[in-house]
C-alpha atoms as a PDB file:
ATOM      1  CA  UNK A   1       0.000   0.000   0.000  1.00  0.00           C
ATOM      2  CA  UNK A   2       1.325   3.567  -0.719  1.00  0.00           C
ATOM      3  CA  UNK A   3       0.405   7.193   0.853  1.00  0.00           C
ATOM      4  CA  UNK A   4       1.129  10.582   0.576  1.00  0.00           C
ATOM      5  CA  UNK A   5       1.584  12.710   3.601  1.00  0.00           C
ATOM      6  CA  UNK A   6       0.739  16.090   2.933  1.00  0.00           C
ATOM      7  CA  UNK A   7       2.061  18.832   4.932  1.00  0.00           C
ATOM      8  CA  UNK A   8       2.916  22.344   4.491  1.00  0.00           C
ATOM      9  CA  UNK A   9       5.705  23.777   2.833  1.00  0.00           C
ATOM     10  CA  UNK A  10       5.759  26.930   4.953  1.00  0.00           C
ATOM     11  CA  UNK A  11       6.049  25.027   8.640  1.00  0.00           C
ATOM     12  CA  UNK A  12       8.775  23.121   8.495  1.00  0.00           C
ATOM     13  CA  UNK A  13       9.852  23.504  12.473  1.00  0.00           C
ATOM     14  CA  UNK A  14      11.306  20.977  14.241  1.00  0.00           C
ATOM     15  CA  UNK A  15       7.887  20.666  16.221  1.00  0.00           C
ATOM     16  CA  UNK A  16       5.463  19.801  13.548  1.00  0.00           C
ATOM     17  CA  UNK A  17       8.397  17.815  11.421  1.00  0.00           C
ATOM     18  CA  UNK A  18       8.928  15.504  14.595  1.00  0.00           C
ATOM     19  CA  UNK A  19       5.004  14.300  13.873  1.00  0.00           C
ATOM     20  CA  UNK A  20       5.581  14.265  10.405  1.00  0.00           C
ATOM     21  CA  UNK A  21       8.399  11.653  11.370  1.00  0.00           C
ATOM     22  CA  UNK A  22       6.341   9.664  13.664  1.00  0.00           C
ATOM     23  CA  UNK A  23       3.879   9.116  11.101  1.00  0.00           C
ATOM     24  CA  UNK A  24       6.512   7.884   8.581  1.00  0.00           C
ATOM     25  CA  UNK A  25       7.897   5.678  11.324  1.00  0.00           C
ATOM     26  CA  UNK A  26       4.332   4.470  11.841  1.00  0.00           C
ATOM     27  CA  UNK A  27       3.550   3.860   8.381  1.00  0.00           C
ATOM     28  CA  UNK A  28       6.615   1.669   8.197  1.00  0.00           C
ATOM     29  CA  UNK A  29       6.138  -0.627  10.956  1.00  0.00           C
ATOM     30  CA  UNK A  30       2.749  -1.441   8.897  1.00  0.00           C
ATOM     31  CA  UNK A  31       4.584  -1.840   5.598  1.00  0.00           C
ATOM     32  CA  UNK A  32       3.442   0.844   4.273  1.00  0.00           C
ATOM     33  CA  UNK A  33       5.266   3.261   1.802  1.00  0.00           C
ATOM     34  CA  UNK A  34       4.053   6.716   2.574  1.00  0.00           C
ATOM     35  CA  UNK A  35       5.805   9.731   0.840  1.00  0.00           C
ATOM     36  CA  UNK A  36       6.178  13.277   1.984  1.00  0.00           C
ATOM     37  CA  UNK A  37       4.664  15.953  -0.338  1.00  0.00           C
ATOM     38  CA  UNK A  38       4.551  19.795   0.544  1.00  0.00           C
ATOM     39  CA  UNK A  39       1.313  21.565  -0.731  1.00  0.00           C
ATOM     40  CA  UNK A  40       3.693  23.616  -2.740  1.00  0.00           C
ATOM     41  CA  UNK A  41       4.921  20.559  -4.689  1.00  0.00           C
ATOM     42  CA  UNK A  42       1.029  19.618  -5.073  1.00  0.00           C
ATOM     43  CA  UNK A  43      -0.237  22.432  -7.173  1.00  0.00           C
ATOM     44  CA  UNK A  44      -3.915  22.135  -7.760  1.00  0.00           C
ATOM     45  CA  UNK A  45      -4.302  22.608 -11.223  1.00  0.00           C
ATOM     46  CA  UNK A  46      -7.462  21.897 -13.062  1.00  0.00           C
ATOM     47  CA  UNK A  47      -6.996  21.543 -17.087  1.00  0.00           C
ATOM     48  CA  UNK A  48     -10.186  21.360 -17.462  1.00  0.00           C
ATOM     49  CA  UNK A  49     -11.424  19.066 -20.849  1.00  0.00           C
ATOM     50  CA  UNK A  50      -7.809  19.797 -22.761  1.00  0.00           C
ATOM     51  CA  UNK A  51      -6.263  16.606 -21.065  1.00  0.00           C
ATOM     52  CA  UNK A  52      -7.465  13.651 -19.432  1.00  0.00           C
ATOM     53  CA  UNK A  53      -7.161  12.835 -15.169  1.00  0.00           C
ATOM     54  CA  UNK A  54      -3.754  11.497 -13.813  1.00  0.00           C
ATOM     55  CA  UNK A  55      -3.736   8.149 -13.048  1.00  0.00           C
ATOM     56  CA  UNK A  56      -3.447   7.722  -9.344  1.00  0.00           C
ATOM     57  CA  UNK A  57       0.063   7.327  -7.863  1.00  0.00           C
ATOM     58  CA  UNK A  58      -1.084   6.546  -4.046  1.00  0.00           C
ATOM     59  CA  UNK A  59      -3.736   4.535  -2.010  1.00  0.00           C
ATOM     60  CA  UNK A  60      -4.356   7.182  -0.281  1.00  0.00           C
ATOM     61  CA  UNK A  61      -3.585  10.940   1.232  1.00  0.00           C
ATOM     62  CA  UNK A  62      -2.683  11.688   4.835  1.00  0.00           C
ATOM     63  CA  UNK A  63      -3.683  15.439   5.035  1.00  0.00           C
ATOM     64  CA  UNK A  64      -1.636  16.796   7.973  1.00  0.00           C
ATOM     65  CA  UNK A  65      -2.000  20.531   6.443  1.00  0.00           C
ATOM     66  CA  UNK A  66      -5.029  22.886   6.527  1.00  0.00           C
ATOM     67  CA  UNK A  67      -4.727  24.116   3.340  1.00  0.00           C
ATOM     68  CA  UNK A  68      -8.677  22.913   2.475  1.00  0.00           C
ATOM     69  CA  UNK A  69      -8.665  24.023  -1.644  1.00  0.00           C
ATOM     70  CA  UNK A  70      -5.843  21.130  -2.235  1.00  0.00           C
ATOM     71  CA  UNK A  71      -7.588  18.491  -0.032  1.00  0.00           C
ATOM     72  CA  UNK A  72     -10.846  19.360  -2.153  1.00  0.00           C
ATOM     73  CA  UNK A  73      -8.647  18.919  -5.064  1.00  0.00           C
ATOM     74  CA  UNK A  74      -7.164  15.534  -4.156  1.00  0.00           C
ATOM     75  CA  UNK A  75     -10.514  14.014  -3.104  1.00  0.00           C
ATOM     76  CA  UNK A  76     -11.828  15.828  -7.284  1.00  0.00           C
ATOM     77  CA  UNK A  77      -9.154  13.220  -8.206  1.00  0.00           C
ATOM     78  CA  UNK A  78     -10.154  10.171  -6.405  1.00  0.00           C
ATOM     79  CA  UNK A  79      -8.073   9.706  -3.684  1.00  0.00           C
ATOM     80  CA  UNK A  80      -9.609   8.640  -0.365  1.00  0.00           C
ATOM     81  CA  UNK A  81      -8.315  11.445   1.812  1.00  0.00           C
ATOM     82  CA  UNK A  82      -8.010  11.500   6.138  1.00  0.00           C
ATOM     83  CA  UNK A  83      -8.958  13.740   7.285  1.00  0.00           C
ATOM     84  CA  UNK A  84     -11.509  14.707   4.191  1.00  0.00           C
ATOM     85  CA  UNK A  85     -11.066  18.286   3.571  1.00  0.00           C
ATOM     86  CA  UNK A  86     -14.921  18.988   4.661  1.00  0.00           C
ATOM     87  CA  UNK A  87     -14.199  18.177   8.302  1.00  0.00           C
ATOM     88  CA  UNK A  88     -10.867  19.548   8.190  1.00  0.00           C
ATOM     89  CA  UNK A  89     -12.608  23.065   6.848  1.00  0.00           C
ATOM     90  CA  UNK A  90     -14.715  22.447  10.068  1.00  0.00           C
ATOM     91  CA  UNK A  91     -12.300  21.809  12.554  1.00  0.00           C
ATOM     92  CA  UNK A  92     -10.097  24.790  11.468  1.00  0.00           C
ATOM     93  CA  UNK A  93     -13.036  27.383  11.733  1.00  0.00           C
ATOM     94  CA  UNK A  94     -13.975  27.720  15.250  1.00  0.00           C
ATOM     95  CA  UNK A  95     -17.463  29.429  14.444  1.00  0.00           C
ATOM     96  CA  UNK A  96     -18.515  26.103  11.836  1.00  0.00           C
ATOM     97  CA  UNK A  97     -17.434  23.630  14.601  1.00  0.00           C
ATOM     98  CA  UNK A  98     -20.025  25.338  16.943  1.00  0.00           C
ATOM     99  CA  UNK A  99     -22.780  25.456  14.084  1.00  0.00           C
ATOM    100  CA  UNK A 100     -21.674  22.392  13.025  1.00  0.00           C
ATOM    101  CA  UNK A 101     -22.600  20.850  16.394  1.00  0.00           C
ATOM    102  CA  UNK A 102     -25.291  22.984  17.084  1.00  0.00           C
ATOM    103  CA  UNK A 103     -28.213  20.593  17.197  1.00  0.00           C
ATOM    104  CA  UNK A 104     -26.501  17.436  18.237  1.00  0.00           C
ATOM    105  CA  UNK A 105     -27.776  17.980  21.837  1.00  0.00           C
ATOM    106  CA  UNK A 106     -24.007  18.619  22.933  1.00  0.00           C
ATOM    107  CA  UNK A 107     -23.148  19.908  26.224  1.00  0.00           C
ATOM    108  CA  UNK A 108     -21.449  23.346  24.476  1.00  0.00           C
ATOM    109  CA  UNK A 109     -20.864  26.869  25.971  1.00  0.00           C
ATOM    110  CA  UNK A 110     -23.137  29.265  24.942  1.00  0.00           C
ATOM    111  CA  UNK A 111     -21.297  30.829  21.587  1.00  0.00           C
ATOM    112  CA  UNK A 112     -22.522  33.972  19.770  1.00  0.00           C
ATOM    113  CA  UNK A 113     -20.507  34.099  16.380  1.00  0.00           C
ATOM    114  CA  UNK A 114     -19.171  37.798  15.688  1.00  0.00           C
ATOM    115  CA  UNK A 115     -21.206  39.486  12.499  1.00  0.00           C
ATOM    116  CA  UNK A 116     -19.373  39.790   9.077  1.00  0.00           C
ATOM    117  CA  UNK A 117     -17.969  42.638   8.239  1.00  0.00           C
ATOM    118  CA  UNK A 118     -15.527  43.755   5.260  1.00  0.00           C
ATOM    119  CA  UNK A 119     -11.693  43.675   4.998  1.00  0.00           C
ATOM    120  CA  UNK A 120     -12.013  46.717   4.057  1.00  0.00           C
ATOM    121  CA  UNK A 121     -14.431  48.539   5.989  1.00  0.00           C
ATOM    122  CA  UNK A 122     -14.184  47.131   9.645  1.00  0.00           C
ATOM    123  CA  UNK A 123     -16.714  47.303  12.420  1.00  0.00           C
ATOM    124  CA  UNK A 124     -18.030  50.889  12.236  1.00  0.00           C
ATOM    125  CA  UNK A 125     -19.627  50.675  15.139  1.00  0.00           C
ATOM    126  CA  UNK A 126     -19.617  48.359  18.070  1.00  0.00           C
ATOM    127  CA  UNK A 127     -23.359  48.064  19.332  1.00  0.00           C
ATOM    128  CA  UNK A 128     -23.438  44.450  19.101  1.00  0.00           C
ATOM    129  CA  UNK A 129     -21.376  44.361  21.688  1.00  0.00           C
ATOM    130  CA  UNK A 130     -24.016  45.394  24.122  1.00  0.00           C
ATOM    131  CA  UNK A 131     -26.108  42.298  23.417  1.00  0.00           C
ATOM    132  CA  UNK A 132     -23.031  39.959  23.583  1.00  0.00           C
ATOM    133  CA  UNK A 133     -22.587  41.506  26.816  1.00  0.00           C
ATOM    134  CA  UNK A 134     -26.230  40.870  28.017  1.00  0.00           C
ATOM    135  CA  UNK A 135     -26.596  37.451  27.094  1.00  0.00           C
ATOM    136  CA  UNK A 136     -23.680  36.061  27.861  1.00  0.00           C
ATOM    137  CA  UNK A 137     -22.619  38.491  30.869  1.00  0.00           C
ATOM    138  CA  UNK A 138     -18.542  38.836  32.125  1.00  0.00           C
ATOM    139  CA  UNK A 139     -16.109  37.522  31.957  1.00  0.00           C
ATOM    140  CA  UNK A 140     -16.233  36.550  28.269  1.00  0.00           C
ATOM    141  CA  UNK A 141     -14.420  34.634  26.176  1.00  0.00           C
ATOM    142  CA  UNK A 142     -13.168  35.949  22.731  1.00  0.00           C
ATOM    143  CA  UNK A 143     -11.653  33.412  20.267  1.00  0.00           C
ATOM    144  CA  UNK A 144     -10.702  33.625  16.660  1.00  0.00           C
ATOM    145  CA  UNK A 145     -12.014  31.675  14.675  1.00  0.00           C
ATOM    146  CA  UNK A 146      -8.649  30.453  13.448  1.00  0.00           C
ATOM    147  CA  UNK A 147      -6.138  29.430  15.741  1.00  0.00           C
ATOM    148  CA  UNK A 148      -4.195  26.906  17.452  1.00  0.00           C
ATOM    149  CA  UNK A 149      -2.476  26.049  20.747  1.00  0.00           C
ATOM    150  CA  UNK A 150      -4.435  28.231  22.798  1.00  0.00           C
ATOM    151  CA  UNK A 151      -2.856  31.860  21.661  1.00  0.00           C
ATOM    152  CA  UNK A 152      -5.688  33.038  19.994  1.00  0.00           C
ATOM    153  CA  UNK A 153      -8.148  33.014  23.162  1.00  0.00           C
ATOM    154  CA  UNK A 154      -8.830  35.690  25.188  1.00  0.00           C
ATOM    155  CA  UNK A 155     -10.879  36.835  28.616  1.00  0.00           C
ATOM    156  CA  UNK A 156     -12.821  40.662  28.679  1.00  0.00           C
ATOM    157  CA  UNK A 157     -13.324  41.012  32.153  1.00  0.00           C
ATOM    158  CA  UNK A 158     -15.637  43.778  31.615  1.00  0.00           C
ATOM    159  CA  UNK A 159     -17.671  45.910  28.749  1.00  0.00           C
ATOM    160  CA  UNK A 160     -14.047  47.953  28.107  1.00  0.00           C
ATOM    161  CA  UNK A 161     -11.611  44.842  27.788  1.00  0.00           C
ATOM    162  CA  UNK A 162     -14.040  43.276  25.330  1.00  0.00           C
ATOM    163  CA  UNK A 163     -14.444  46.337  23.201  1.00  0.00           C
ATOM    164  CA  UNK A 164     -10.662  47.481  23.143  1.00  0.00           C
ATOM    165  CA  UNK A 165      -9.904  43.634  22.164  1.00  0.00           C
ATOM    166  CA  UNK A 166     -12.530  43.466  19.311  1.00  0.00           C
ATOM    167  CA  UNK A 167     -10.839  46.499  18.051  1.00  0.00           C
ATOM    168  CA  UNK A 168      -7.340  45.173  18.206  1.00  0.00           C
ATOM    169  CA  UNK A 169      -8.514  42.056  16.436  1.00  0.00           C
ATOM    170  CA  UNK A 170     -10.271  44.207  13.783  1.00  0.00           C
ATOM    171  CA  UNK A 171     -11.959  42.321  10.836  1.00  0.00           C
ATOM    172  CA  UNK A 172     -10.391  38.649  11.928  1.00  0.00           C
ATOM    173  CA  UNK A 173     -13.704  36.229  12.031  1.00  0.00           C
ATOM    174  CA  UNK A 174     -14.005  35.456  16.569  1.00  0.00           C
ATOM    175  CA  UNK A 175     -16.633  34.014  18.392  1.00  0.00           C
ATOM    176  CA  UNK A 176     -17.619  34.998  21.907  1.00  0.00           C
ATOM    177  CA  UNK A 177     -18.366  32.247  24.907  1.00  0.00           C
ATOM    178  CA  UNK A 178     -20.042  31.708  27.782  1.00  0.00           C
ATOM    179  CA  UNK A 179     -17.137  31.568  30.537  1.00  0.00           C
ATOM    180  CA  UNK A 180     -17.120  28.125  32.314  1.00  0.00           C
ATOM    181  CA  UNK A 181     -15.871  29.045  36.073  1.00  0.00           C
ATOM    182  CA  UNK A 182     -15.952  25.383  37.104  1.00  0.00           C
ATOM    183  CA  UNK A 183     -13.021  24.671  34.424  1.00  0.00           C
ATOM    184  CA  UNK A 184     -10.614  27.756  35.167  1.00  0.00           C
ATOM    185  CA  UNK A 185      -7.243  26.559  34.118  1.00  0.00           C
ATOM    186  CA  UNK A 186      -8.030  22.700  33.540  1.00  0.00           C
ATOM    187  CA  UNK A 187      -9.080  20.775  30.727  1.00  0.00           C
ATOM    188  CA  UNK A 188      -8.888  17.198  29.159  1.00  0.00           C
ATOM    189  CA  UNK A 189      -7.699  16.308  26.132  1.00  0.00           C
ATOM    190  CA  UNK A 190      -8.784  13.013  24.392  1.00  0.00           C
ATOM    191  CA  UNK A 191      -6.925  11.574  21.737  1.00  0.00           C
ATOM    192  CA  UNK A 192     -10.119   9.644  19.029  1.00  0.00           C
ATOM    193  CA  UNK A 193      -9.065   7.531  16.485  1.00  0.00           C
ATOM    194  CA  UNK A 194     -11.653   5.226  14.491  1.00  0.00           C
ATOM    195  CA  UNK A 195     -14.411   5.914  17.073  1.00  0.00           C
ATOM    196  CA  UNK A 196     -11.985   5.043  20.095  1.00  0.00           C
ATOM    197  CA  UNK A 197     -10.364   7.342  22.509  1.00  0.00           C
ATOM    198  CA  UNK A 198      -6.928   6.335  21.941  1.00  0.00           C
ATOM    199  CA  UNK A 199      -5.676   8.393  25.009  1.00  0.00           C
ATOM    200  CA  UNK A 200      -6.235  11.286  27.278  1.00  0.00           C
ATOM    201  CA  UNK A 201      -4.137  13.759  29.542  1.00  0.00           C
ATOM    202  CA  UNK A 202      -5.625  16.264  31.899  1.00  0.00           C
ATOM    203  CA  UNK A 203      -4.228  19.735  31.604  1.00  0.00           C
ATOM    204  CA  UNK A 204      -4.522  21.922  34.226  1.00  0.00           C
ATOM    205  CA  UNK A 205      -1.815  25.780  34.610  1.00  0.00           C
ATOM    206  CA  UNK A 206       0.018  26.781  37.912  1.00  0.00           C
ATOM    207  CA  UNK A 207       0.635  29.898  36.659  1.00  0.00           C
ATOM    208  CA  UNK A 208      -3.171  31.835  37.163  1.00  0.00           C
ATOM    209  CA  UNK A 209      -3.860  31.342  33.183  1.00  0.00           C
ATOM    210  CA  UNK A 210      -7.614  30.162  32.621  1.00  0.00           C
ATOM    211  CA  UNK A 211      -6.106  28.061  29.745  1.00  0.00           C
ATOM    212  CA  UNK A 212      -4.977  25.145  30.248  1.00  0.00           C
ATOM    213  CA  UNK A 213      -3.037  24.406  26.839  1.00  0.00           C
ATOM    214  CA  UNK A 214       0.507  22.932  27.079  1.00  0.00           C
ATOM    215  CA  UNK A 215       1.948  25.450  24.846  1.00  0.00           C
ATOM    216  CA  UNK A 216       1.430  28.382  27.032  1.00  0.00           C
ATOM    217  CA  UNK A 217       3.019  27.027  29.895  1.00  0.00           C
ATOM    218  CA  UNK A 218       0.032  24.388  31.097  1.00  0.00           C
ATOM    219  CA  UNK A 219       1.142  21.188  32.816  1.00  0.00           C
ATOM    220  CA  UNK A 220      -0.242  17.519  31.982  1.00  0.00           C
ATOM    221  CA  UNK A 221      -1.232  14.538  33.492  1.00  0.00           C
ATOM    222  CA  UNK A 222      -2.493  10.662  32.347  1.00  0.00           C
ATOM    223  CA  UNK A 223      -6.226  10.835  32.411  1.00  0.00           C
ATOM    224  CA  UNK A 224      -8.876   8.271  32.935  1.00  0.00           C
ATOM    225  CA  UNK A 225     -11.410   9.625  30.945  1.00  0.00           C
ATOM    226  CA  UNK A 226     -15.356   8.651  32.082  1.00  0.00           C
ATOM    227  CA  UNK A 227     -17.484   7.151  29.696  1.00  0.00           C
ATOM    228  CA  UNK A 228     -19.420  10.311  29.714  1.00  0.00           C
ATOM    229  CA  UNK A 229     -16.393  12.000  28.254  1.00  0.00           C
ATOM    230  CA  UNK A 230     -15.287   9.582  25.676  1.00  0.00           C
ATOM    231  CA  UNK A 231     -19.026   9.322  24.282  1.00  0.00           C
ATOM    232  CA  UNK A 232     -19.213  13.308  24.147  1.00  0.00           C
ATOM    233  CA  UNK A 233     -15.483  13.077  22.366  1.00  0.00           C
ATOM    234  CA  UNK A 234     -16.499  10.407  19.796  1.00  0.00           C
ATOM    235  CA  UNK A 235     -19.786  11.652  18.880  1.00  0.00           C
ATOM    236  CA  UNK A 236     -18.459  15.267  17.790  1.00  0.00           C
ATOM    237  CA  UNK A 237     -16.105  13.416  15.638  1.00  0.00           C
ATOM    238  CA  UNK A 238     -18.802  11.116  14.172  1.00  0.00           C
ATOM    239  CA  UNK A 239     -20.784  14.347  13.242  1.00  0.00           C
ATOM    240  CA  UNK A 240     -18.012  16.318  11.961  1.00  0.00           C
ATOM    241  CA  UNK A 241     -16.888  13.087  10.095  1.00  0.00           C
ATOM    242  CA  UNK A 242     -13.324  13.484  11.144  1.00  0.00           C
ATOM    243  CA  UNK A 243     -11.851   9.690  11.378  1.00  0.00           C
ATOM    244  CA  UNK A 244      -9.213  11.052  13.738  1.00  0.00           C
ATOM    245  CA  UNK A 245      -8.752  14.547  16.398  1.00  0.00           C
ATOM    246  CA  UNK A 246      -8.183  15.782  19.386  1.00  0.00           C
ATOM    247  CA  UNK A 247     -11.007  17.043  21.101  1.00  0.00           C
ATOM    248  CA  UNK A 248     -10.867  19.060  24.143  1.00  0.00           C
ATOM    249  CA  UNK A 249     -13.418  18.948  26.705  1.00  0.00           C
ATOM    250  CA  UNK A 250     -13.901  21.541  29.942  1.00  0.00           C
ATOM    251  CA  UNK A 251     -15.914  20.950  33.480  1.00  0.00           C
ATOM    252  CA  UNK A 252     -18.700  22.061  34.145  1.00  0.00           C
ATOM    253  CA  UNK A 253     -20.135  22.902  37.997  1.00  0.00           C
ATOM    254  CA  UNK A 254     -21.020  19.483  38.843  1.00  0.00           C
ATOM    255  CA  UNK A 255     -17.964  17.965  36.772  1.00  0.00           C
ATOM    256  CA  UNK A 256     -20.195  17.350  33.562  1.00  0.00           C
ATOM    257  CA  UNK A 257     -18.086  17.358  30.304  1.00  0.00           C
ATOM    258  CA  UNK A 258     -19.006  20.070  28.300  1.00  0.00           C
ATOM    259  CA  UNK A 259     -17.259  20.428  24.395  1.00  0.00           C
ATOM    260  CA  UNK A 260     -14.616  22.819  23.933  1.00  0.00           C
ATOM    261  CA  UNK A 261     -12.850  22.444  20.872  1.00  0.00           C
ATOM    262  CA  UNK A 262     -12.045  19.784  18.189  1.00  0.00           C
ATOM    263  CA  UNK A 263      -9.162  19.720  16.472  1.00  0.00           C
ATOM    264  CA  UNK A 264      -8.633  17.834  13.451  1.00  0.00           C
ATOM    265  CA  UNK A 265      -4.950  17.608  12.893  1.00  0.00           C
ATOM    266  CA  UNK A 266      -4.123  17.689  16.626  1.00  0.00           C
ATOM    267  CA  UNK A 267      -0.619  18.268  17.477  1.00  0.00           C
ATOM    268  CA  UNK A 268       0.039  14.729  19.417  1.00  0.00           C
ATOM    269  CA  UNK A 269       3.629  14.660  21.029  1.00  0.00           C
ATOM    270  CA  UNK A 270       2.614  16.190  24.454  1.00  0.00           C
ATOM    271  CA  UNK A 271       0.232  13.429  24.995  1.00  0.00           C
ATOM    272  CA  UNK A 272       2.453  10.897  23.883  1.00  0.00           C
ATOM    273  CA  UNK A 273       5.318  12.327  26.566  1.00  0.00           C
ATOM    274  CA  UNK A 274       2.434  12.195  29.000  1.00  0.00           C
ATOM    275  CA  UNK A 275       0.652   8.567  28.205  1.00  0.00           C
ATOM    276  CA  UNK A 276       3.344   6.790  26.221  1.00  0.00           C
ATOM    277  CA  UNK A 277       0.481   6.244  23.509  1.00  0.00           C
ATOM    278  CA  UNK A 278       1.733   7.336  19.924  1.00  0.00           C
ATOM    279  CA  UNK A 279      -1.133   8.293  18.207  1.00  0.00           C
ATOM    280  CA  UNK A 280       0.462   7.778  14.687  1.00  0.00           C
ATOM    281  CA  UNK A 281       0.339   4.271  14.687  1.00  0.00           C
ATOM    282  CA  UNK A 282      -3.606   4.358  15.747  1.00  0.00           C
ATOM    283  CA  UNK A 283      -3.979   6.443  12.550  1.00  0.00           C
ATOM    284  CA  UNK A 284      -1.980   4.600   9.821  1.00  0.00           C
ATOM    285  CA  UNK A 285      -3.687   1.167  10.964  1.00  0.00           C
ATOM    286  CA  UNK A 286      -7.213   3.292  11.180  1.00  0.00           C
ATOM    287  CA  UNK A 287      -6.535   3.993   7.587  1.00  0.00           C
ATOM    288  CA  UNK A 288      -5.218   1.101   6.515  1.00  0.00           C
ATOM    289  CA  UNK A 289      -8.448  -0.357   7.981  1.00  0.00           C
ATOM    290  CA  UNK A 290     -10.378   1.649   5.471  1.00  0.00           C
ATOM    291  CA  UNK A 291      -8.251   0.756   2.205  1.00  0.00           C
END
C-alpha cells in the first residue's frame, strides 16, 4: 500500500516535522510506503477538458496541512483522503465547529458568532457588543475563529476589555463564549481515532492562566477519561466526520463534560510524553483499515 503525507511547505519547524516523522515511522512498521509531499509541490491545477485525469500514484492521502482548496482537489481526483477536507474546513473554523454541532444535543458553551464585516471597511460601530454583553454576561471569552495552541483566546473582564480587544482584532472572524468558572485553568484532552479514545491527559496551569493548553506554559497529566467523556469526544467526531482529532473537553459545575474544541490535525507529542500512547500508529492502521 502507498500514501502521501501532505504537509505544508511553509512550517517546516522541528515541532510539527517531529510528527511528520512519527507518522513515517508508523507507516513503516505497517509496511506501508508513505511519501512526503509539501502543498507547494502539489499544485492544484485543473486543465479542465484539454487533457485527461492522472492516473493515481497513491492509495491514499494523509492530510496533515489545513490548506482545504488542495484536499478538495485531491478528493476531485479520487483519492480517499483523512482527514476529508470537509471536516478539516470544520475543525479549522472555530465558528462552523459550533454550528456544526449545534443541534446534536451537545453539552457546548453558549457561543454567539461575531457578524461579518468587510476587509475593508471594519466594524463601524460596536453596538453588538451590548447584546453579547447581556446574554452572555462577564467575563467573556473571545476566540478567533482560526487558531491553534491556545494563543488566539482571550478573557474581557468587563464591557471595556471586550471592546478594546474586538478592536485590536479588527476584521479577523471570533466568536464569543459563555465563561465556564468550574473549568478555570483545567481541561482534558482526548486523543479519538476510528471511534476510540486512543488516550487522554488532563491539563490543568500553575501559573493563574484560565487556559490550560501545554503550549502556554500548562502542565499535563495521564487521564482516565469517564465514559461520559469519551461518548461526548467520539460523537463530535462522528458528526463532523473526522476519522481522527483531538477534542478538548472543559468541566462544568457538577464535573459534567461540556465540548470545547475539536481539532482535526491535533498536534500529538505532548500526549504521547504524558501517556506513552503514539497516536500515529492508531492512525496509519485506522486507515489502513479503510483501504
Amino acid at each position: 500500500m502507498k500514501g502521501i503525507l501532505v504537509i505544508n511547505e511553509f512550517l517546516r519547524t522541528n515541532k510539527f516535522n517531529e510528527i511528520h516523522n512519527w507518522l513515517l515511522e508508523a507507516a513503516k512498521r505497517q509496511n506501508i510506503e508513505l511519501q512526503i509531499k509539501t502543498n507547494a509541490e502539489i499544485m492544484i491545477d485543473i486543465a479542465g477538458n484539454s487533457k485527461p485525469q492522472e492516473e493515481r500514484v497513491a492509495d491514499f492521502v494523509l492530510f496533515w496541512d489545513k490548506d482545504i482548496k488542495l484536499a478538495y482537489y485531491l478528493e476531485q481526483l479520487g483519492y480517499p483522503v483523512f482527514n476529508s477536507s470537509k471536516a478539516i474546513e470544520i475543525c479549522d473554523n472555530k465558528a462552523l465547529t459550533h454550528l456544526t454541532l449545534m443541534n446534536a444535543g451537545l453539552p457546548m458553551p453558549r457561543t454567539i458568532v461575531a457578524p461579518y464585516t468587510f476587509a475593508n471597511i471594519g466594524y463601524t460601530n460596536y453596538i453588538f457588543l451590548d447584546n453579547i454583553a447581556k446574554s452572555l454576561s462577564f467575563p467573556i471569552i473571545i476566540k478567533e475563529s482560526f487558531g491553534s495552541f491556545g494563543q488566539q483566546v482571550y478573557l474581557a473582564k468587563n464591557k471595556e476589555e471586550l471592546k478594546q480587544k474586538v478592536k485590536k482584532l479588527g476584521t479577523k472572524s471570533m466568536i464569543f463564549q459563555e465563561y465556564i468558572a468550574s473549568s478555570y485553568g483545567r481541561d482534558i484532552r482526548l486523543q479519538v481515532v476510528g471511534n476510540k479514545v486512543v488516550a487522554a491527559m488532563y491539563r490543568y496551569s500553575e501559573e493563574g492562566d484560565f487556559r490550560a493548553n501545554v503550549t502556554i506554559g500548562g502542565k499535563m497529566k495521564p487521564y482516565q477519561p469517564t465514559m461520559t467523556e469519551c461518548d461526548l469526544a467520539i460523537r463530535c467526531c462522528e458528526i463532523i466526520g473526522l476519522d481522527f482529532a483531538g477534542v478538548d473537553i472543559l468541566f462544568g459545575e457538577q464535573g459534567e463534560p461540556i465540548l470545547c474544541e475539536v481539532n482535526s490535525n491535533a498536534h500529538f507529542k505532548n500526549i504521547y510524553d504524558c501517556t506513552g500512547v503514539n497516536a500515529a500508529d492508531y492512525i496509519i492502521s485506522h486507515i489502513k483499515s479503510k483501504r
